[in-house]
Protein backbone atom coordinates (compact mmCIF):
# COMPACT_ATOMS: atom_id res chain seq x y z
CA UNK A 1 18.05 56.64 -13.55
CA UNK A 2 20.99 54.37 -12.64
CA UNK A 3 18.69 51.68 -11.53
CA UNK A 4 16.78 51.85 -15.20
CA UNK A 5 20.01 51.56 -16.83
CA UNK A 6 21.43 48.62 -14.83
CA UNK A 7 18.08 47.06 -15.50
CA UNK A 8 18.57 47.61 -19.42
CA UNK A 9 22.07 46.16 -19.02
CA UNK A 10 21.47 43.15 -16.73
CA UNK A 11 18.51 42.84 -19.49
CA UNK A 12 20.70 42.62 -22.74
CA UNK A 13 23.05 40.35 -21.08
CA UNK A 14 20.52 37.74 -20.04
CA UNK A 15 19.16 37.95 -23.68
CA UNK A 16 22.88 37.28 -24.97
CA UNK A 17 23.80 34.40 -22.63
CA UNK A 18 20.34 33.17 -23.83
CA UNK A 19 21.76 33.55 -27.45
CA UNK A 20 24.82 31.69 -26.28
CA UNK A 21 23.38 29.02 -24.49
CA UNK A 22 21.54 27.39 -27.94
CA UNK A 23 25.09 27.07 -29.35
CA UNK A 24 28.15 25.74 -28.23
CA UNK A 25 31.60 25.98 -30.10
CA UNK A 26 33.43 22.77 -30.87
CA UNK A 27 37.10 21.41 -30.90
CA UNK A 28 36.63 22.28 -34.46
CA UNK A 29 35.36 25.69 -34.58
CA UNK A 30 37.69 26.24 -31.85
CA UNK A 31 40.89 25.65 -34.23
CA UNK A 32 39.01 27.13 -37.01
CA UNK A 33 38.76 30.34 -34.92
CA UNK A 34 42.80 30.43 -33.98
CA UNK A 35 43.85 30.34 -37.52
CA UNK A 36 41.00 32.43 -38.23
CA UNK A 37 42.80 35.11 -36.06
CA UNK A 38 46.43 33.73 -36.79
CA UNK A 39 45.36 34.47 -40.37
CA UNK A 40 43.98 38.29 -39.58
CA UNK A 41 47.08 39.08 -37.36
CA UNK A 42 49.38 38.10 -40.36
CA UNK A 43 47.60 40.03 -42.97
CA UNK A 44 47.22 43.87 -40.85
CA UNK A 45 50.80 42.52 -39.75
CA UNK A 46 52.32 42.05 -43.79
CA UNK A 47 49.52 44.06 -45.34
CA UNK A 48 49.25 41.25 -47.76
CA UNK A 49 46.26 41.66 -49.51
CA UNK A 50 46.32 37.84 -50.10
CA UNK A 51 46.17 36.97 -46.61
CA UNK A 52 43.00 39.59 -46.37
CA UNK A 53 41.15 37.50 -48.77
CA UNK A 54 41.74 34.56 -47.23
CA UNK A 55 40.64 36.14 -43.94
CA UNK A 56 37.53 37.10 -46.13
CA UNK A 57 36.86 34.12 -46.97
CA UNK A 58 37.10 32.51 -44.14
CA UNK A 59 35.08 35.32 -42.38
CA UNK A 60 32.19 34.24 -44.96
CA UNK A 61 32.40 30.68 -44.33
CA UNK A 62 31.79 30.94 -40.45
CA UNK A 63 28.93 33.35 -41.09
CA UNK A 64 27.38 30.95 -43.69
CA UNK A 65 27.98 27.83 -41.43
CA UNK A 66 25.67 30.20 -39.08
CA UNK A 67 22.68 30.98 -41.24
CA UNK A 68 22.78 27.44 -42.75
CA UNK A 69 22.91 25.56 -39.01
CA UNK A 70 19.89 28.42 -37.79
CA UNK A 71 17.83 27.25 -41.36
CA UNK A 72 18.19 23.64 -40.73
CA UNK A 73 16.54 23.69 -37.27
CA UNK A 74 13.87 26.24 -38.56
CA UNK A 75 10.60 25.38 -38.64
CA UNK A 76 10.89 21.74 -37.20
CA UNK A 77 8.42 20.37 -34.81
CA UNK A 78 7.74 17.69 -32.68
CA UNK A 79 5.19 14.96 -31.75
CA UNK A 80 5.63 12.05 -28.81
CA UNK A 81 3.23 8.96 -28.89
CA UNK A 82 2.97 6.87 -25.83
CA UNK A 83 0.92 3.81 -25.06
CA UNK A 84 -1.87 4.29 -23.14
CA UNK A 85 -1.02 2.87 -19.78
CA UNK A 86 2.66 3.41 -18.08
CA UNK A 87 3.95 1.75 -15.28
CA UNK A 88 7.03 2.87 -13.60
CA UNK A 89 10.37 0.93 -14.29
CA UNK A 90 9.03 -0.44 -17.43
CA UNK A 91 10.61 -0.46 -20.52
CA UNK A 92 7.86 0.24 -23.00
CA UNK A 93 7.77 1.35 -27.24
CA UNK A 94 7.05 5.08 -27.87
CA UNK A 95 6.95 6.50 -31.26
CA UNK A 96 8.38 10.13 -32.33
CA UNK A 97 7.59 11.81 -35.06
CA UNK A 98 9.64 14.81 -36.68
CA UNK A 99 7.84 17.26 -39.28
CA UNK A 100 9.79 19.75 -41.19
CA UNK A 101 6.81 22.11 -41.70
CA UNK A 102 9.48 23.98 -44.06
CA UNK A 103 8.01 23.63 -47.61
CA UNK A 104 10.72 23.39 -49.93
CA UNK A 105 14.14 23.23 -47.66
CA UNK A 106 15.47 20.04 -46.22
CA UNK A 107 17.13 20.04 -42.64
CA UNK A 108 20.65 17.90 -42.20
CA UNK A 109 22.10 15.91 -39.61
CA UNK A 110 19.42 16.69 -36.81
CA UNK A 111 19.83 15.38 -33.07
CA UNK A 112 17.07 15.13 -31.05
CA UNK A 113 17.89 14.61 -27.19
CA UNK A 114 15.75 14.78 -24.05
CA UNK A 115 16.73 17.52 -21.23
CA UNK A 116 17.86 16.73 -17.78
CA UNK A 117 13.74 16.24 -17.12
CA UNK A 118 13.07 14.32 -20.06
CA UNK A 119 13.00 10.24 -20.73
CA UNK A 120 14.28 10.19 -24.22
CA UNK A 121 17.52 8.70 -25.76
CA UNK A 122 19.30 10.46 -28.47
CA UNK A 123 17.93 9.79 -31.94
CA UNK A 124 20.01 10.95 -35.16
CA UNK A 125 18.38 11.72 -38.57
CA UNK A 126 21.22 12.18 -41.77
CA UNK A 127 17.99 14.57 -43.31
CA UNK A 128 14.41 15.52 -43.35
CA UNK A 129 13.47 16.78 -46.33
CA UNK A 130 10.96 19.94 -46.61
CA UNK A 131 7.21 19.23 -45.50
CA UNK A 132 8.12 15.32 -45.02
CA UNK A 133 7.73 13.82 -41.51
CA UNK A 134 9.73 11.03 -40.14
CA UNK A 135 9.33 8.68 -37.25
CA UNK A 136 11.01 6.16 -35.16
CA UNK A 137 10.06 3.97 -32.58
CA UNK A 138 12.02 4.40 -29.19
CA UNK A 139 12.35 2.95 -25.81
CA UNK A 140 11.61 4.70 -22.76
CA UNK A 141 11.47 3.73 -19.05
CA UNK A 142 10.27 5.71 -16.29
CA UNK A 143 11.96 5.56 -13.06
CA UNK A 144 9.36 6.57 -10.47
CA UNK A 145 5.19 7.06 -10.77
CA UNK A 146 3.64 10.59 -10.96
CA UNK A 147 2.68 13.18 -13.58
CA UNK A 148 5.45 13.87 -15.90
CA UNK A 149 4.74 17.61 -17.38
CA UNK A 150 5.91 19.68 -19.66
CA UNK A 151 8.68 17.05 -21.05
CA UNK A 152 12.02 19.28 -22.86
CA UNK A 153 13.97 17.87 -25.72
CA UNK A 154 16.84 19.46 -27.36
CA UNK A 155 16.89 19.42 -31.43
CA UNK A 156 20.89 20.28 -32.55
CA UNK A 157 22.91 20.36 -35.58
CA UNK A 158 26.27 20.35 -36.18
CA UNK A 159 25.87 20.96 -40.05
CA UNK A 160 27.57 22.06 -42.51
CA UNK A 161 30.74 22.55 -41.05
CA UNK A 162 30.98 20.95 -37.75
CA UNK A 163 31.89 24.64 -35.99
CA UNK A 164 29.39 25.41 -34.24
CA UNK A 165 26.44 23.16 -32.42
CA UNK A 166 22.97 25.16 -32.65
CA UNK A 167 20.73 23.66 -31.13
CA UNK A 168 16.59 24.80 -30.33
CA UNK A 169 14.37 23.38 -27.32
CA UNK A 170 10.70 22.19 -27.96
CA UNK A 171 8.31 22.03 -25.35
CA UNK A 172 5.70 19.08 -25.16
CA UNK A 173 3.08 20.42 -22.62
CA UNK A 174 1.44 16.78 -22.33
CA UNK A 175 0.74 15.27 -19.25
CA UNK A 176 1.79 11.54 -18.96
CA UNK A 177 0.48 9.78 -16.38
CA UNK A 178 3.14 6.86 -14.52
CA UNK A 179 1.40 4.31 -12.94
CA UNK A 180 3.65 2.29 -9.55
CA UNK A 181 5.75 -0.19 -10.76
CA UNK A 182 3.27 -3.70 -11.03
CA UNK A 183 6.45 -6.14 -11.55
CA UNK A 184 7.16 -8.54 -8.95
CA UNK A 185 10.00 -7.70 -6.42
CA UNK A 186 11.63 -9.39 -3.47
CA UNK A 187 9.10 -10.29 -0.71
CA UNK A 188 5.82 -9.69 -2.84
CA UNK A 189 5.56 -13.21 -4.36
CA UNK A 190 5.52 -14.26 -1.00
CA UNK A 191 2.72 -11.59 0.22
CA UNK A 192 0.62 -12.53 -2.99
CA UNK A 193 0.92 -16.51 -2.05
CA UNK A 194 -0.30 -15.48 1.51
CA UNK A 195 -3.09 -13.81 0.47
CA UNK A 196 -3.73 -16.58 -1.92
CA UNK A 197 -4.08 -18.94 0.81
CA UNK A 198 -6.31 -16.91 2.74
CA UNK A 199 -9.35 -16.65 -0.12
CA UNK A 200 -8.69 -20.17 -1.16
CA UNK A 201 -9.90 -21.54 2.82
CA UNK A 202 -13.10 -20.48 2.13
CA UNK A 203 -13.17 -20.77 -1.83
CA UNK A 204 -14.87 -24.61 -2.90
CA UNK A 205 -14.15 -24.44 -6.86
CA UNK A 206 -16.94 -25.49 -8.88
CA UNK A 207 -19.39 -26.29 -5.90
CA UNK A 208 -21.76 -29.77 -6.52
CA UNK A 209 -24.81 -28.32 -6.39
CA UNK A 210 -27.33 -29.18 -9.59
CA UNK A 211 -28.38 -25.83 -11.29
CA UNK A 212 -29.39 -27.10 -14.29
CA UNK A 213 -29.22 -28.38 -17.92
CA UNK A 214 -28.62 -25.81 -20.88
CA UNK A 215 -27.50 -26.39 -24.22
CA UNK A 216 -24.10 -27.69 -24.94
CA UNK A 217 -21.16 -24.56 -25.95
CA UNK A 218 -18.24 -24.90 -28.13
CA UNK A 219 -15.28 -25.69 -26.15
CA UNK A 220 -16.86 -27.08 -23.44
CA UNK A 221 -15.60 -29.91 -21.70
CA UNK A 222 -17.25 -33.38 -22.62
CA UNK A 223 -17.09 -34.49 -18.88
CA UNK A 224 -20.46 -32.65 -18.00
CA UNK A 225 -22.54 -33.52 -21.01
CA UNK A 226 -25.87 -35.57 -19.87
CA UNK A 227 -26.33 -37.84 -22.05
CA UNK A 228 -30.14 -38.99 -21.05
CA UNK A 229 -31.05 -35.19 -21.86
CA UNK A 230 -28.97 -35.49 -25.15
CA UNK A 231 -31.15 -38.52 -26.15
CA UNK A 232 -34.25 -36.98 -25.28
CA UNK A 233 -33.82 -33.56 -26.71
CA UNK A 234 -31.73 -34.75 -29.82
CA UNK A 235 -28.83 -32.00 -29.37
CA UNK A 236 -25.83 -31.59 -27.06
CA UNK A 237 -26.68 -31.08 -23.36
CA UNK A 238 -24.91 -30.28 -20.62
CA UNK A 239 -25.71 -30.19 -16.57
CA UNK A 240 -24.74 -26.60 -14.70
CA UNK A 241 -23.78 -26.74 -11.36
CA UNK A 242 -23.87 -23.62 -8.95
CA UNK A 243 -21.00 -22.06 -7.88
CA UNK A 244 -20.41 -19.85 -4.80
CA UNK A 245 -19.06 -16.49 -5.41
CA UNK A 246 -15.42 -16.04 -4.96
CA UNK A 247 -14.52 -14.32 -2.49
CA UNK A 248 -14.19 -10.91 -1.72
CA UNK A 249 -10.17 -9.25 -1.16
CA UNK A 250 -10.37 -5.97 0.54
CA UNK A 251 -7.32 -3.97 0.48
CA UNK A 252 -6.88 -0.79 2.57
CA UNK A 253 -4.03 1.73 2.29
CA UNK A 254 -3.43 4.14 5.37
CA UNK A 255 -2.19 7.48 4.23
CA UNK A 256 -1.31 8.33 7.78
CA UNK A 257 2.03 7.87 7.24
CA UNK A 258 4.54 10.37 8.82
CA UNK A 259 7.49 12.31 6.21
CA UNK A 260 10.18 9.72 7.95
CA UNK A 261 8.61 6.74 6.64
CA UNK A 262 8.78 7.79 2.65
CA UNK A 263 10.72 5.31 1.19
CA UNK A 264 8.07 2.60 2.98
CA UNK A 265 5.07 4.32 1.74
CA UNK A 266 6.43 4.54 -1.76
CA UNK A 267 7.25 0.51 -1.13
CA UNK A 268 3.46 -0.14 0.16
CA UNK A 269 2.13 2.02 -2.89
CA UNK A 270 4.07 -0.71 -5.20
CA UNK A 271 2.64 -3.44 -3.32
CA UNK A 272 -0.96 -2.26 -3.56
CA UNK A 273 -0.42 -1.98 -7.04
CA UNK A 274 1.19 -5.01 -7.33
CA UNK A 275 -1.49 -7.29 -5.63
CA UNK A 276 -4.22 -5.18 -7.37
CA UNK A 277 -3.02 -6.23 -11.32
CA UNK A 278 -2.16 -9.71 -9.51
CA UNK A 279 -5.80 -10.91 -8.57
CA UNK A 280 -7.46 -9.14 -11.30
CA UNK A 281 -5.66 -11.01 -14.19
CA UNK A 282 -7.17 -14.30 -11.63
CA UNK A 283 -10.83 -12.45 -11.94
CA UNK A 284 -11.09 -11.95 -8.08
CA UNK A 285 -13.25 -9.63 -6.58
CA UNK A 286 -10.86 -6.36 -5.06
CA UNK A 287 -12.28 -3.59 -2.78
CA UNK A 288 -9.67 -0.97 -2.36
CA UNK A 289 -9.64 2.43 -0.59
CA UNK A 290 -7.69 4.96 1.63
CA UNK A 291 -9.10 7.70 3.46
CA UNK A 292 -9.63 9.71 0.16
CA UNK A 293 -10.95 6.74 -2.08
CA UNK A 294 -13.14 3.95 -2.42
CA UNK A 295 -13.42 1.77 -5.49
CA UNK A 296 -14.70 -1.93 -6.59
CA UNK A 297 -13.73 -4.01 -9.26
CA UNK A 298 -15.51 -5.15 -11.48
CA UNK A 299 -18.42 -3.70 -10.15
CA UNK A 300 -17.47 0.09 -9.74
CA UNK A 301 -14.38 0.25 -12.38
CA UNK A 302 -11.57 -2.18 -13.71
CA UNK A 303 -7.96 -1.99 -11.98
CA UNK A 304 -6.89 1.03 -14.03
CA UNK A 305 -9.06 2.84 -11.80
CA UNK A 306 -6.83 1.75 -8.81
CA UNK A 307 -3.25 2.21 -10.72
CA UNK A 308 -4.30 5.43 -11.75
CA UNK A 309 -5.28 6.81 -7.84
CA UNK A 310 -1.93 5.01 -6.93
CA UNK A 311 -0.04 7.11 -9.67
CA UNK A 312 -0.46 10.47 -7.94
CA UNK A 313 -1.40 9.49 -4.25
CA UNK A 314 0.40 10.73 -1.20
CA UNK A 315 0.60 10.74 2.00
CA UNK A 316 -0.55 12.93 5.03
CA UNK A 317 -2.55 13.41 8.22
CA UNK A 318 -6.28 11.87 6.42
CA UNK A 319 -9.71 11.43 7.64
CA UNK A 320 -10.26 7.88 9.81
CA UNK A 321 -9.27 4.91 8.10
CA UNK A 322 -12.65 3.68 6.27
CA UNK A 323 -13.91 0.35 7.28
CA UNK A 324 -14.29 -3.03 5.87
CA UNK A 325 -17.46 -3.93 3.85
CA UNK A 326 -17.44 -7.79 4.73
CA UNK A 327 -16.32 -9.66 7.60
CA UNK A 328 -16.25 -12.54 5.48
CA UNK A 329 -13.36 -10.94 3.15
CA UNK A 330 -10.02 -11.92 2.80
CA UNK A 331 -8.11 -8.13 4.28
CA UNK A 332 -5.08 -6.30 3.63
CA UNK A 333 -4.24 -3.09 5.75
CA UNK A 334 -0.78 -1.18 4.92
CA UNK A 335 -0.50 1.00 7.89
CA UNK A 336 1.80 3.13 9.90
CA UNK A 337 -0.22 3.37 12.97
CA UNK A 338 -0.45 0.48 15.19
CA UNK A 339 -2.44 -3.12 15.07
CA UNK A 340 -5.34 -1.22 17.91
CA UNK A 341 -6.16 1.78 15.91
CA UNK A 342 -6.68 -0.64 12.79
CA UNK A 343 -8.97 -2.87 15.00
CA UNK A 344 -11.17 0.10 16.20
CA UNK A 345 -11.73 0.74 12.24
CA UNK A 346 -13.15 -2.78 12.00
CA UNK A 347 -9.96 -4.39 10.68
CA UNK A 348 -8.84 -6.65 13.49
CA UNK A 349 -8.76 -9.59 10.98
CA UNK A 350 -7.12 -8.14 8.52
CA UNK A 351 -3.42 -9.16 8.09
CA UNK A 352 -1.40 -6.18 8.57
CA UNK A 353 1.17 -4.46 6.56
CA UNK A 354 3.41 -2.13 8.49
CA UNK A 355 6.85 -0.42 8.85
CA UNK A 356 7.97 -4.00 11.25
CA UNK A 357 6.95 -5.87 8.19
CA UNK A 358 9.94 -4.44 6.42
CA UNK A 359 10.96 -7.82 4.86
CA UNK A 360 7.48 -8.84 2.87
CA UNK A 361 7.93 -5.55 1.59
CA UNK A 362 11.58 -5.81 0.57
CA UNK A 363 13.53 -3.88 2.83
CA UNK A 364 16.31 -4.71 4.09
């Protein structure tokens, strides 16, 4: 029996400082509410029925300012629209939009805020007016990759009187997906011009070898038109000469990585992600896998494929490290383990990534 009834009352309190906790009493309301008392005091003290009216009235106005704040925030909802790809550390456009399903009654002097979780900056709108919907473009930025779920804001209203700040939380449950941050940072230029230089030994351009003579295209260059084919055919032709494949960067991410090494994993994650948007924009051929995944581009997916993986990936004891599919590749291993264990996995020319390497990968 006691037990039930300190459940009720730990129950109605929690419901209470739930009450509480979507409004908070300003400066204002706060002064209002000492003459407020100030006011009753004198009147039961005087018995002046003036000073009861005016402790009436003022009674009134804090329970209007109430029901007006609660109807301003009713029936307001909530949309966020993101671009489709993210990338950590990026400032990027987002549009919100703000519907007053409320048919006929306007809302006043609305904030909209992000929680502690959330990515938003505080917008202000003077009013919405019943069944309109208003938008604004905003900037957000992302500090880290991952899954962002679930995202609170915070709509509040200080209207009419300024006494009280109401406010109600809305609830996106919309997954946004952060990709690693792609920008450059110190040390990866470096890493990129490296790897540059390795595919470019073995890389001869255009190549010299006849292919043959096609039709001329717009655009084209006028130093490879044939001009004894152009006579003899009447139209525009042009000689084609073969070109070897470019080729082929492999790049292979160990998720052996032990909990002390964290902040390096997070940094190799960036890197991958970094040297993977790099040599696609070129057009190069990219192989990259872990333990868990295996993908080629442009033949199995485009780079999205590999910035999304590297969004949510972590690390942990893995399967063996998978192994290279040409020994003719330019390689990239980010590893914890050592230069031997790499090498058994068919890596030994691969240039290799590890904790030692802490200054291509910008730590200090």
């Amino acid at each position: 029996m006691i037990e039930t009834t300190v459940h009720r009352v730990w129950q109605k309190f929690r419901s209470v400082a739930a009450r509480v906790s979507r409004r908070s009493v300003t400066h204002g309301g706060l002064v209002f509410a000492l003459v407020m008392l100030l006011v009753g005091v004198a009147a039961i003290a005087s018995a002046n029925n003036l000073l009861f009216l005016i402790l009436a009235v003022m009674v009134s106005t804090l329970l209007v300012s109430g029901l007006i704040s609660r109807l301003s925030l009713a029936g307001l909802e909530l949309d966020f629209v993101l671009p489709e790809h993210v990338t950590a550390r990026r400032t990027l456009a987002g549009r919100v939009y703000v519907r007053n399903s409320k048919r006929w009654l306007p809302s006043f002097s609305i904030h909209l805020s992000g929680s502690e979780e959330s990515f938003l900056t505080t917008l202000y709108f003077l009013a919405i007016p019943g069944g309109a919907v208003l938008d604004e473009t905003v900037e957000v930025c992302f500090r880290r990759r991952g899954i962002y779920r679930e995202s609170g804001f915070l709509f509040a209203t200080l209207f009419p009187f300024g006494f009280v700040e109401r406010r109600a939380q809305v609830i996106l449950r919309r997954d946004v997906l952060v990709y690693p941050s792609i920008d450059s940072q110190p040390g990866f230029e470096d890493l990129l011009a490296a790897v540059r230089g390795d595919m470019e030994t073995q890389f001869r351009g255009r190549g010299h070898d006849f292919h043959r003579i096609r039709p001329y295209e717009a655009l084209e260059s006028a130093r490879h038109v044939d001009w004894k084919a152009t006579a003899k055919v009447g139209s525009l032709q042009v000689r084609e000469f073969a070109r070897e494949q470019e080729r082929l960067i492999e790049i292979f991410l160990d998720l052996n990585v032990p909990p002390a090494l964290g902040e390096w994993f997070e940094r190799a994650v960036e890197t991958c992600a970094f040297l993977a948007w790099r040599m696609a924009e070129r057009g190069a051929r990219i192989r990259f896998g872990t333990q868990e995944f295996d993908v080629s581009i442009p033949e199995g997916g485009d780079v999205y494929s590999i910035l999304r993986y590297l969004a949510v990936v972590s690390p942990g004891r893995r399967k063996p490290a998978i192994s290279p599919l040409d020994e003719e590749s330019c390689q990239i291993v980010f590893t914890a383990a050592g230069e031997g264990l790499m090498a058994e996995a068919g890596w030994g020319q691969a240039r290799i990534v590890g904790p030692d390497s802490r200054s291509i990968l910008g730590l200090a």
